[in-house]
Protein backbone atom coordinates (compact mmCIF):
# COMPACT_ATOMS: atom_id res chain seq x y z
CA UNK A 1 0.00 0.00 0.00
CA UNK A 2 1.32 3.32 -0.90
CA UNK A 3 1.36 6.30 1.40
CA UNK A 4 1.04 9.86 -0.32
CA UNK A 5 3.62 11.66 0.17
CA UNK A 6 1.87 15.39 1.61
CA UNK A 7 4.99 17.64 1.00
CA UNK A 8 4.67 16.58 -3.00
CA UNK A 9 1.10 18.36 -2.94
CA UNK A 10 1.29 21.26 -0.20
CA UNK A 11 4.94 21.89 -0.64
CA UNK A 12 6.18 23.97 2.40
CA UNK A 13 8.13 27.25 1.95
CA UNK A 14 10.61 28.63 4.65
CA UNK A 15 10.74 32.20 4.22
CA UNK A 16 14.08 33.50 3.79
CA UNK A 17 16.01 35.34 6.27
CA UNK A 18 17.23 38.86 5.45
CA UNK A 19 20.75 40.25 7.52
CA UNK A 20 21.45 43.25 7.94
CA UNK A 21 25.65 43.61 7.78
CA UNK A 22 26.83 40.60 5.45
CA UNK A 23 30.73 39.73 5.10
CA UNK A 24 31.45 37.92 2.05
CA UNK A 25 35.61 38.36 1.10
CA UNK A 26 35.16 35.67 -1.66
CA UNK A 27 32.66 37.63 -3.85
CA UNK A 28 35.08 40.51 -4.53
CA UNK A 29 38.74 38.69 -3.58
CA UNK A 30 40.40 39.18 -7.55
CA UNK A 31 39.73 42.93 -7.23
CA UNK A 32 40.21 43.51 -3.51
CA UNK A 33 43.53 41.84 -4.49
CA UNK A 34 44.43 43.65 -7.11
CA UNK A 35 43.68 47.13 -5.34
CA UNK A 36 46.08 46.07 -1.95
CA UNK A 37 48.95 45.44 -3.92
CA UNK A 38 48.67 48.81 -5.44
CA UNK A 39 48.06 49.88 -1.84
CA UNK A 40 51.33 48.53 -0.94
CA UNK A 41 53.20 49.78 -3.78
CA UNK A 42 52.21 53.02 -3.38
CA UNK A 43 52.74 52.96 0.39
CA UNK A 44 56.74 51.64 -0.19
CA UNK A 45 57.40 54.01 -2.45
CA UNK A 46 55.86 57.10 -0.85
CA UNK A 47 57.94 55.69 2.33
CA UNK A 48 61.37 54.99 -0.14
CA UNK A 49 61.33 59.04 -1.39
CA UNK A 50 60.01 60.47 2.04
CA UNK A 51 63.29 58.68 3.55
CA UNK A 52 66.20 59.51 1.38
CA UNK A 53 68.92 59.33 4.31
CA UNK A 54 67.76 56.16 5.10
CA UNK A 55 67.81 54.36 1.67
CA UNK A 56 71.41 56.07 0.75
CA UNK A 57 73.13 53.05 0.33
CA UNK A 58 70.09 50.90 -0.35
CA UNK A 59 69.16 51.11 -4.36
CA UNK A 60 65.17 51.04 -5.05
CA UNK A 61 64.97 48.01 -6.18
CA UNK A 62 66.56 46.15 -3.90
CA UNK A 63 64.62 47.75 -1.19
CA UNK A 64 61.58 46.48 -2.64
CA UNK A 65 62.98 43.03 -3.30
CA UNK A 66 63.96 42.55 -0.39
CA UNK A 67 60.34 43.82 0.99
CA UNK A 68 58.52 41.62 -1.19
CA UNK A 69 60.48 38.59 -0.04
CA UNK A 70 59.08 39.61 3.82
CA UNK A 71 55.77 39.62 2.46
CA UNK A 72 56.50 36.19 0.89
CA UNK A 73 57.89 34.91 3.86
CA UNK A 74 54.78 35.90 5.95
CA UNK A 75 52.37 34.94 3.23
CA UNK A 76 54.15 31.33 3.11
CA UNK A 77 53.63 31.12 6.70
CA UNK A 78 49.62 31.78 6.53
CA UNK A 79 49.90 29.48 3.69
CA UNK A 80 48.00 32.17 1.45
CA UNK A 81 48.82 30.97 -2.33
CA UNK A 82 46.42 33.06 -3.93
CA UNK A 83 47.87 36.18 -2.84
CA UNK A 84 48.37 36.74 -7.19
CA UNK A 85 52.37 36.29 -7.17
CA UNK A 86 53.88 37.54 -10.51
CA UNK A 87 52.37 35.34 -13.43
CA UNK A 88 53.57 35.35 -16.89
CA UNK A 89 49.39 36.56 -17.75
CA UNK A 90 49.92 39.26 -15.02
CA UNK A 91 53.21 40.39 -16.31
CA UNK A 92 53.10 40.71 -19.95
CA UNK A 93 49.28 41.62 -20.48
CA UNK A 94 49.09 44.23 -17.25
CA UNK A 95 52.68 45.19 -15.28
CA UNK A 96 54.84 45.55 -18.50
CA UNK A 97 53.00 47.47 -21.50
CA UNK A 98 52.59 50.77 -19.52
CA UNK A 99 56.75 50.42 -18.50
CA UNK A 100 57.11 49.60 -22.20
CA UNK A 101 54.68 52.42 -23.45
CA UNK A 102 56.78 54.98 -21.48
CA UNK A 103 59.70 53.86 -22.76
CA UNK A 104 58.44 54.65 -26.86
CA UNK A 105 56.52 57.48 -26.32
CA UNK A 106 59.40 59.59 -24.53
CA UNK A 107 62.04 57.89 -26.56
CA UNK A 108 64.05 60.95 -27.99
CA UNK A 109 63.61 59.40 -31.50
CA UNK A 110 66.64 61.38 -33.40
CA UNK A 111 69.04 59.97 -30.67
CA UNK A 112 67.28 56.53 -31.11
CA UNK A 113 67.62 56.39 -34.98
CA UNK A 114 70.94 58.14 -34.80
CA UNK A 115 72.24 54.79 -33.04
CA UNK A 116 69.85 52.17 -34.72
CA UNK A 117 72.27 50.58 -36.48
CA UNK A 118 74.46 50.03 -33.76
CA UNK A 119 71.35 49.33 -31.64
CA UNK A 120 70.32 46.15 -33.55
CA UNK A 121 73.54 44.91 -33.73
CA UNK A 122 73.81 44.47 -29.85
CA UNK A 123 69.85 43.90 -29.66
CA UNK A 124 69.54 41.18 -32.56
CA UNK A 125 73.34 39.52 -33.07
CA UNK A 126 74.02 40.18 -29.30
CA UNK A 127 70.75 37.95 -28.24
CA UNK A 128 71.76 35.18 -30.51
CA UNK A 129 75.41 35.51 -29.25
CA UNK A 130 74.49 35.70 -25.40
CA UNK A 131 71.91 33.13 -24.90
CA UNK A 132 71.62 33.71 -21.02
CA UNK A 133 71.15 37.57 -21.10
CA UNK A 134 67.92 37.35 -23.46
CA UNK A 135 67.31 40.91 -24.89
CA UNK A 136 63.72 42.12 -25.78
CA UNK A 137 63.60 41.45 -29.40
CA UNK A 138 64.33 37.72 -28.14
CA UNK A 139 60.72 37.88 -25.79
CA UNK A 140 59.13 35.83 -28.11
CA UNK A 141 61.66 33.15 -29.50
CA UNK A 142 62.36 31.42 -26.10
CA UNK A 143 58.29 31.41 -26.02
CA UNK A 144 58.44 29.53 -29.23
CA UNK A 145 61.57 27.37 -28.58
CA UNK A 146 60.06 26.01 -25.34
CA UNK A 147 56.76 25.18 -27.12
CA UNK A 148 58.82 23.17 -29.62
CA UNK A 149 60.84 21.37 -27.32
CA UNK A 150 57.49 20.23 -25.54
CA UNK A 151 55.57 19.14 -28.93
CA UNK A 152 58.30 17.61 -30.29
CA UNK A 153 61.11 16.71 -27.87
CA UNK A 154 64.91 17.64 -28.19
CA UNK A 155 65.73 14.62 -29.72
CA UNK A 156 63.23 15.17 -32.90
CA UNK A 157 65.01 18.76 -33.51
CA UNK A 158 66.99 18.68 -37.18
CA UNK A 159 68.39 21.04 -38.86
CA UNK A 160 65.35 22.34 -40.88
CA UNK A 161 63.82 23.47 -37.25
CA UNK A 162 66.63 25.49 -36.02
CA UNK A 163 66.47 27.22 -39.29
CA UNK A 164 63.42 27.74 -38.70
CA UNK A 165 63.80 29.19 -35.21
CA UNK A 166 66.24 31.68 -36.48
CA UNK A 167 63.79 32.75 -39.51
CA UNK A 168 61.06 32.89 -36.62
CA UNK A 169 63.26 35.52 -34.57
CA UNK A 170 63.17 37.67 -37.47
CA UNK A 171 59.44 37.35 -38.04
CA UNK A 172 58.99 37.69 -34.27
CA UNK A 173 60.74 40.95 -33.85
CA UNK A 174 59.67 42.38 -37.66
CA UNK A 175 56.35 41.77 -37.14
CA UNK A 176 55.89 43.37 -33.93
CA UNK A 177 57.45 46.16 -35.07
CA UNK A 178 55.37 46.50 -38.28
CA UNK A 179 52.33 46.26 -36.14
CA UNK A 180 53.53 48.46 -33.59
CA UNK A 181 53.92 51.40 -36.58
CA UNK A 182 50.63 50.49 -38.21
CA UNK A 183 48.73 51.52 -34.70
CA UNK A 184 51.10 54.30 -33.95
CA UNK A 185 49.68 55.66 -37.50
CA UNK A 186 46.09 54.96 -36.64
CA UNK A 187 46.56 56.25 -33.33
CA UNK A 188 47.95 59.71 -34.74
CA UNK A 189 45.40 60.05 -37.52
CA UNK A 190 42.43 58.85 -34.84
CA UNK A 191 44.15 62.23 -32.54
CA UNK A 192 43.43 64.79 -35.62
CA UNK A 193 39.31 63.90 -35.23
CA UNK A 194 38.78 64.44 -31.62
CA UNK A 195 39.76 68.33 -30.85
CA UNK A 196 35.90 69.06 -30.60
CA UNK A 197 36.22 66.42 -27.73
CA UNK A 198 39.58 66.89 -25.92
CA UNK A 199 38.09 64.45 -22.85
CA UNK A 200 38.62 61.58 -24.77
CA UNK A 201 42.20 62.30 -26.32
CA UNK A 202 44.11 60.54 -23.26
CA UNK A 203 41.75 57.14 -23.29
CA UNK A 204 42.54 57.06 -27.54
CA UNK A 205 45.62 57.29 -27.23
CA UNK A 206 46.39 54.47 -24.30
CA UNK A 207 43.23 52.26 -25.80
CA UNK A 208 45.71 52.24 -29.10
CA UNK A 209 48.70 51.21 -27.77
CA UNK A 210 47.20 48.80 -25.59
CA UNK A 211 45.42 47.18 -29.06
CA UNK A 212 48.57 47.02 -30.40
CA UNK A 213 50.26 45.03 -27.14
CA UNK A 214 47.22 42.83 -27.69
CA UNK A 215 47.38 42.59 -31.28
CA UNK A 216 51.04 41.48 -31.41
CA UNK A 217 50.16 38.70 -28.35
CA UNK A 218 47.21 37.42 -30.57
CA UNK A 219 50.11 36.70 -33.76
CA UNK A 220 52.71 35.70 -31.53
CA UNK A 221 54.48 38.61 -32.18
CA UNK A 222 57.07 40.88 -29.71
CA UNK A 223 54.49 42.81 -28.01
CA UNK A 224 57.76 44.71 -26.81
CA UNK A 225 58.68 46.11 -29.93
CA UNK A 226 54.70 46.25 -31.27
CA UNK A 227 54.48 49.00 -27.82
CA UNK A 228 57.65 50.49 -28.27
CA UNK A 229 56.96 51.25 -31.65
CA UNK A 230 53.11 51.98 -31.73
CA UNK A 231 54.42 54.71 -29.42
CA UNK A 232 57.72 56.23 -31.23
CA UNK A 233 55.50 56.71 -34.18
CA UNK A 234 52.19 57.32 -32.41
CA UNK A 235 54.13 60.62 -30.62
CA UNK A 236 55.10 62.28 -33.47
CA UNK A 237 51.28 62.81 -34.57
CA UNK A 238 49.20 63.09 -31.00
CA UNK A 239 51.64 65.69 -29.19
CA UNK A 240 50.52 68.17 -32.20
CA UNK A 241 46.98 67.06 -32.57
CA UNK A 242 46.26 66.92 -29.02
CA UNK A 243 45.52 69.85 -26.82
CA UNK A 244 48.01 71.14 -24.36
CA UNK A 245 46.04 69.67 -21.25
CA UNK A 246 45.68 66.11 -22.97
CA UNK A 247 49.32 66.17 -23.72
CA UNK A 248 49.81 66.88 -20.03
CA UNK A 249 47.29 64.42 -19.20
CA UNK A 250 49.09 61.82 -20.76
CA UNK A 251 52.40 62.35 -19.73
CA UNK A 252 51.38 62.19 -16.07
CA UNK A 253 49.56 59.08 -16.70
CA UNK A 254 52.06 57.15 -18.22
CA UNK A 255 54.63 58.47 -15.94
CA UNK A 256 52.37 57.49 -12.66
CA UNK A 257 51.12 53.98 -14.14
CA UNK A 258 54.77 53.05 -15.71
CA UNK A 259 56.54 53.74 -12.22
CA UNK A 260 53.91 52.39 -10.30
CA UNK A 261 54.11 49.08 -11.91
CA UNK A 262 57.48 48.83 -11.97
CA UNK A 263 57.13 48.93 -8.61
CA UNK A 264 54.83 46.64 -8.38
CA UNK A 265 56.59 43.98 -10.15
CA UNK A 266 60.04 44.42 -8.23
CA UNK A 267 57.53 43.38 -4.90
CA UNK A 268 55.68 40.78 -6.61
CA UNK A 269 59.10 39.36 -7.89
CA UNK A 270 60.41 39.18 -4.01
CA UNK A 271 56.73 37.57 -3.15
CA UNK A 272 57.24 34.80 -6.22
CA UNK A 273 60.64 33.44 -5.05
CA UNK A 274 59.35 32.87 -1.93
CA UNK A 275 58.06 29.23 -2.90
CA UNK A 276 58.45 25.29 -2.66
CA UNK A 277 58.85 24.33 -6.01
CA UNK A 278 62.52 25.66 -6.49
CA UNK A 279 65.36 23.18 -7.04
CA UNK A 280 69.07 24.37 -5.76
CA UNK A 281 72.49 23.06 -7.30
CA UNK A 282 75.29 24.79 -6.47
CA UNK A 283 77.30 24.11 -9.43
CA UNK A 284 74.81 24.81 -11.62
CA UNK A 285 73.45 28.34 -10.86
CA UNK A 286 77.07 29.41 -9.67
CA UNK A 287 78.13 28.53 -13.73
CA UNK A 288 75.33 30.09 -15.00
CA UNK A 289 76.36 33.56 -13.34
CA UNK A 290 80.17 33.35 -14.19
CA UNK A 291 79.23 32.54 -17.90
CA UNK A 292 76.65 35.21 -17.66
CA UNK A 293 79.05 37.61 -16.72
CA UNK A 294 82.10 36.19 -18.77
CA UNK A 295 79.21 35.90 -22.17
CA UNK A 296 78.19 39.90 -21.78
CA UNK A 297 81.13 41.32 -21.47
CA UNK A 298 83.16 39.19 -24.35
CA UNK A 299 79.86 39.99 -26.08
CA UNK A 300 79.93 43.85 -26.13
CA UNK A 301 83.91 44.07 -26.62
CA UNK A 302 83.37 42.29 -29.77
CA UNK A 303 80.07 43.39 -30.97
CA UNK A 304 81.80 47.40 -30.13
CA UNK A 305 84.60 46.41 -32.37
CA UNK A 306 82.28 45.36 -35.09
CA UNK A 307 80.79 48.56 -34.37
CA UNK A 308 83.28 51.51 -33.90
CA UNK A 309 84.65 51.60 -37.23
CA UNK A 310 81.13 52.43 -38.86
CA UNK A 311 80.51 54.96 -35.96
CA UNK A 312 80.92 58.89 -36.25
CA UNK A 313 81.32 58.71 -32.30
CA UNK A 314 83.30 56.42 -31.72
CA UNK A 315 82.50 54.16 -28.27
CA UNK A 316 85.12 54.55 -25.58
CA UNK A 317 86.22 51.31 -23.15
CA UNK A 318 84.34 53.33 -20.28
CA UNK A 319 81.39 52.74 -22.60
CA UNK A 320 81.97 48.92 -22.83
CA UNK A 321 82.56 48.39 -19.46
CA UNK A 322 79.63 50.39 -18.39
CA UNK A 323 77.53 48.17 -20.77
CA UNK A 324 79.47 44.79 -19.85
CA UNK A 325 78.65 46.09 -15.99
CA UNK A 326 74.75 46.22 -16.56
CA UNK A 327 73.20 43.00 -15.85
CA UNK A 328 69.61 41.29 -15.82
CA UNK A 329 67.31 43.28 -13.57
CA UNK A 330 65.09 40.18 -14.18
CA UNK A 331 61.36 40.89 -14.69
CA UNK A 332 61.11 39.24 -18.05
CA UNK A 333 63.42 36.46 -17.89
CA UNK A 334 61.48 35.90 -15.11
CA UNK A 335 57.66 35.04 -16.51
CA UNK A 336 59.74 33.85 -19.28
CA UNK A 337 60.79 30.91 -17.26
CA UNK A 338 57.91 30.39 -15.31
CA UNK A 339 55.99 29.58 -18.86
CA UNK A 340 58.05 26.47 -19.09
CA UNK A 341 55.81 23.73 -18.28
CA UNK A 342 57.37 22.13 -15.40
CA UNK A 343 55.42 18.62 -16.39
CA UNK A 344 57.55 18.78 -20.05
CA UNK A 345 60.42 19.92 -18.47
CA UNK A 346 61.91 18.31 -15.44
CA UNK A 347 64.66 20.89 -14.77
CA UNK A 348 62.08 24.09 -15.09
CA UNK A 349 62.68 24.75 -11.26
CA UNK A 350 66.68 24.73 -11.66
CA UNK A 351 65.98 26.87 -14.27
CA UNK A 352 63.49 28.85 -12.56
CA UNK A 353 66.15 29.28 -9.57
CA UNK A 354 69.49 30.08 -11.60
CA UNK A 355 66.98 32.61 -13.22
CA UNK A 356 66.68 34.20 -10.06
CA UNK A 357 69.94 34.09 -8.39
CA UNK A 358 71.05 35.97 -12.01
CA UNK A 359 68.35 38.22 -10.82
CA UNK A 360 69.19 38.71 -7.60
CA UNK A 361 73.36 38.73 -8.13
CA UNK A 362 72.32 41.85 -10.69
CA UNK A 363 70.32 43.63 -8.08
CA UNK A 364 72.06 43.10 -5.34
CA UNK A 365 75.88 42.88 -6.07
CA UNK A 366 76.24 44.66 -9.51
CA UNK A 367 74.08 47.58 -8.16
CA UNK A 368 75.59 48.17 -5.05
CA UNK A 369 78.90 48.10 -6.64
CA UNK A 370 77.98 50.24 -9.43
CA UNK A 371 79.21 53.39 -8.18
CA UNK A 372 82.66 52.06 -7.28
CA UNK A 373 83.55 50.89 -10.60
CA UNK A 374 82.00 54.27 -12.11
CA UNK A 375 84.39 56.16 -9.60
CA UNK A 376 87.35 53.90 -10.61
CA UNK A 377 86.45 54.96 -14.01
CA UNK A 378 86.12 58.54 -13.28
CA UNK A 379 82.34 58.22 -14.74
CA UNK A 380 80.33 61.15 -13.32
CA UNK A 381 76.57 60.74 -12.76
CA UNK A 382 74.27 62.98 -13.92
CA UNK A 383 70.99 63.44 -12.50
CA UNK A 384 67.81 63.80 -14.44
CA UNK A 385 64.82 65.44 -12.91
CA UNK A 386 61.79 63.75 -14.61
CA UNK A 387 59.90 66.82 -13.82
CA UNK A 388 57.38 68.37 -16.34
């Protein structure tokens, strides 16, 4: 005999209960995230100028390093992993384009073309020559080398697919810069059309070169050069079209969003080391930095002497050992490595650790004893206000 079942024809209803003050950290966590970390950059650095005494001896980005591996540390011990550490995503689609936008759009462009030649030399021969110090042009080819090795395996590589990989660093680095120029050009014609409404100058003008970033990425092209370039050519229209305030407008906001995220990543890069899946070897990492070191400076000396006798100004041994002195501050070697897929590659952590001690050898030891050697060389430093 079957029973009917009363709640299937008078179903009962609880009435829901309505609170007054409701907590929920989950529901807004990404942005909440997002918005501390700029907190905290803008905090350090407010503290780092207000403090000048203090930080004498300490360069900038060490301080923050060394910051952001204190708010590792404590983060590691509250075992909070989604505190957003610095991601390849993070790095090359939010912290880098406005560093790299800065960079083109104030370029002094008759210095810059006055020296291409002799730019490209060290950027494009010098990056095939020194395979530990990758230079920008080279962004994209380790991207592509690593995806190779993991489709394919090391063993399958013939000759055809290194020639390849050189004929794709070419491609990389020409097409980024061809796209870069075609959305500088749009950019500058887009600035002659909107006098009648100056309030939207700034937002065409950052909404172009961040297309072209985006553009590049979606190719697999440099998205280095594609900014760098969208913003050398982009410059040479907008600072005429645009109205005095815009142009001021935009100069402060690059300025503020290109320091502010270099800041940014310098913390997030002390956060990111502070981690479990590292692997140490002596040997190994203590190589990489002598033949890091060795590599650069043979590098330059040569490349120079390739150089100098097709150069007006000629480039001095101060020069070369100035260059040969600057190392690998680290940001983009960085999310480079962290792209290798550990589960391909077994050694990604070495690698990922010998990328930072390079890193931190730079920052820490190169820095600090910059002004000695410059004093030894009797190299005199000039400072630049950055004031409008």
């Amino acid at each position: 005999m079957e029973f009917l079942n009363l709640t299937e024809i008078f179903p009962t209803t609880v009435k829901p209960s309505y609170r007054l003050f409701v907590v929920d950290f989950n529901r807004i966590r990404s942005p909440m995230t997002v918005v501390l970390w700029l907190i905290v950059a803008c905090i350090l650095k407010f503290g780092y100028t207000l403090q000048p005494k203090a930080f004498k001896k300490l360069p900038e980005s060490c301080f923050l390093i060394l910051v952001g591996l204190i708010i590792g540390g404590i983060l590691r011990s509250l075992n909070a992993h989604d505190v957003m550490p610095l991601s390849p995503l993070m790095f090359f689609f939010f912290l880098l384009p406005p560093v790299i936008f800065d960079a083109g759009y104030y370029m002094p462009n008759r210095l810059f073309f006055d020296h291409l030649g002799t730019i490209l030399l060290y950027a494009v021969v010098g990056t095939i020559f020194n395979a530990f110090a990758l230079t920008d042009p080279g962004d994209g080819v380790l991207y592509n080398v690593t995806q190779a090795l993991i489709q394919i395996g090391s063993e399958n590589i013939t000759g055809n697919d290194i020639l390849i990989g050189v004929a794709a660093f070419f491609v990389v680095a020409a097409g980024g810069t061809a796209i870069g120029v075609i959305f500088g050009y749009f950019g500058g014609i887009a600035t002659r059309y909107t006098k009648r409404i100056e309030i939207i100058e700034p937002v065409v003008v950052f909404l172009v070169a961040y297309l072209a970033d985006m553009t590049a990425e979606l190719f697999y092209m440099s998205s280095i050069l594609s900014v760098t370039f969208c913003g050398i050519t982009m410059k040479n229209y907008s600072l005429l079209n645009m109205s005095e305030s815009s142009c001021l407008t935009v100069k402060k906001t690059v300025k503020a969003l290109s320091n502010l995220t270099e800041t940014l990543i310098f913390i997030l890069l002390g956060v990111s080391t502070v981690n479990d899946t590292q692997e140490w070897n002596t040997s190994f990492i203590g190589l990489t930095i002598l033949l890091c070191t060795v590599y650069r400076t043979v590098g330059v000396f040569i490349l120079t002497a390739i150089a100098n006798p097709l150069r007006l100004h000629k480039l001095t041994v101060k020069d070369q050992i100035v260059m040969s002195w600057g190392g690998l501050r680290g940001a983009v070697a960085f999310a480079l490595v962290y792209m290798i897929n550990s589960g391909s590659i077994n050694n990604q952590p070495l690698f990922a650790s010998a990328t930072i001690s390079v890193v931190f050898f730079t920052v820490f030891v190169q820095v600090n004893f910059s002004v000695s050697v410059f004093k030894i060389l009797n190299i005199y430093i000039q400072r630049v206000s950055l004031k409008p």
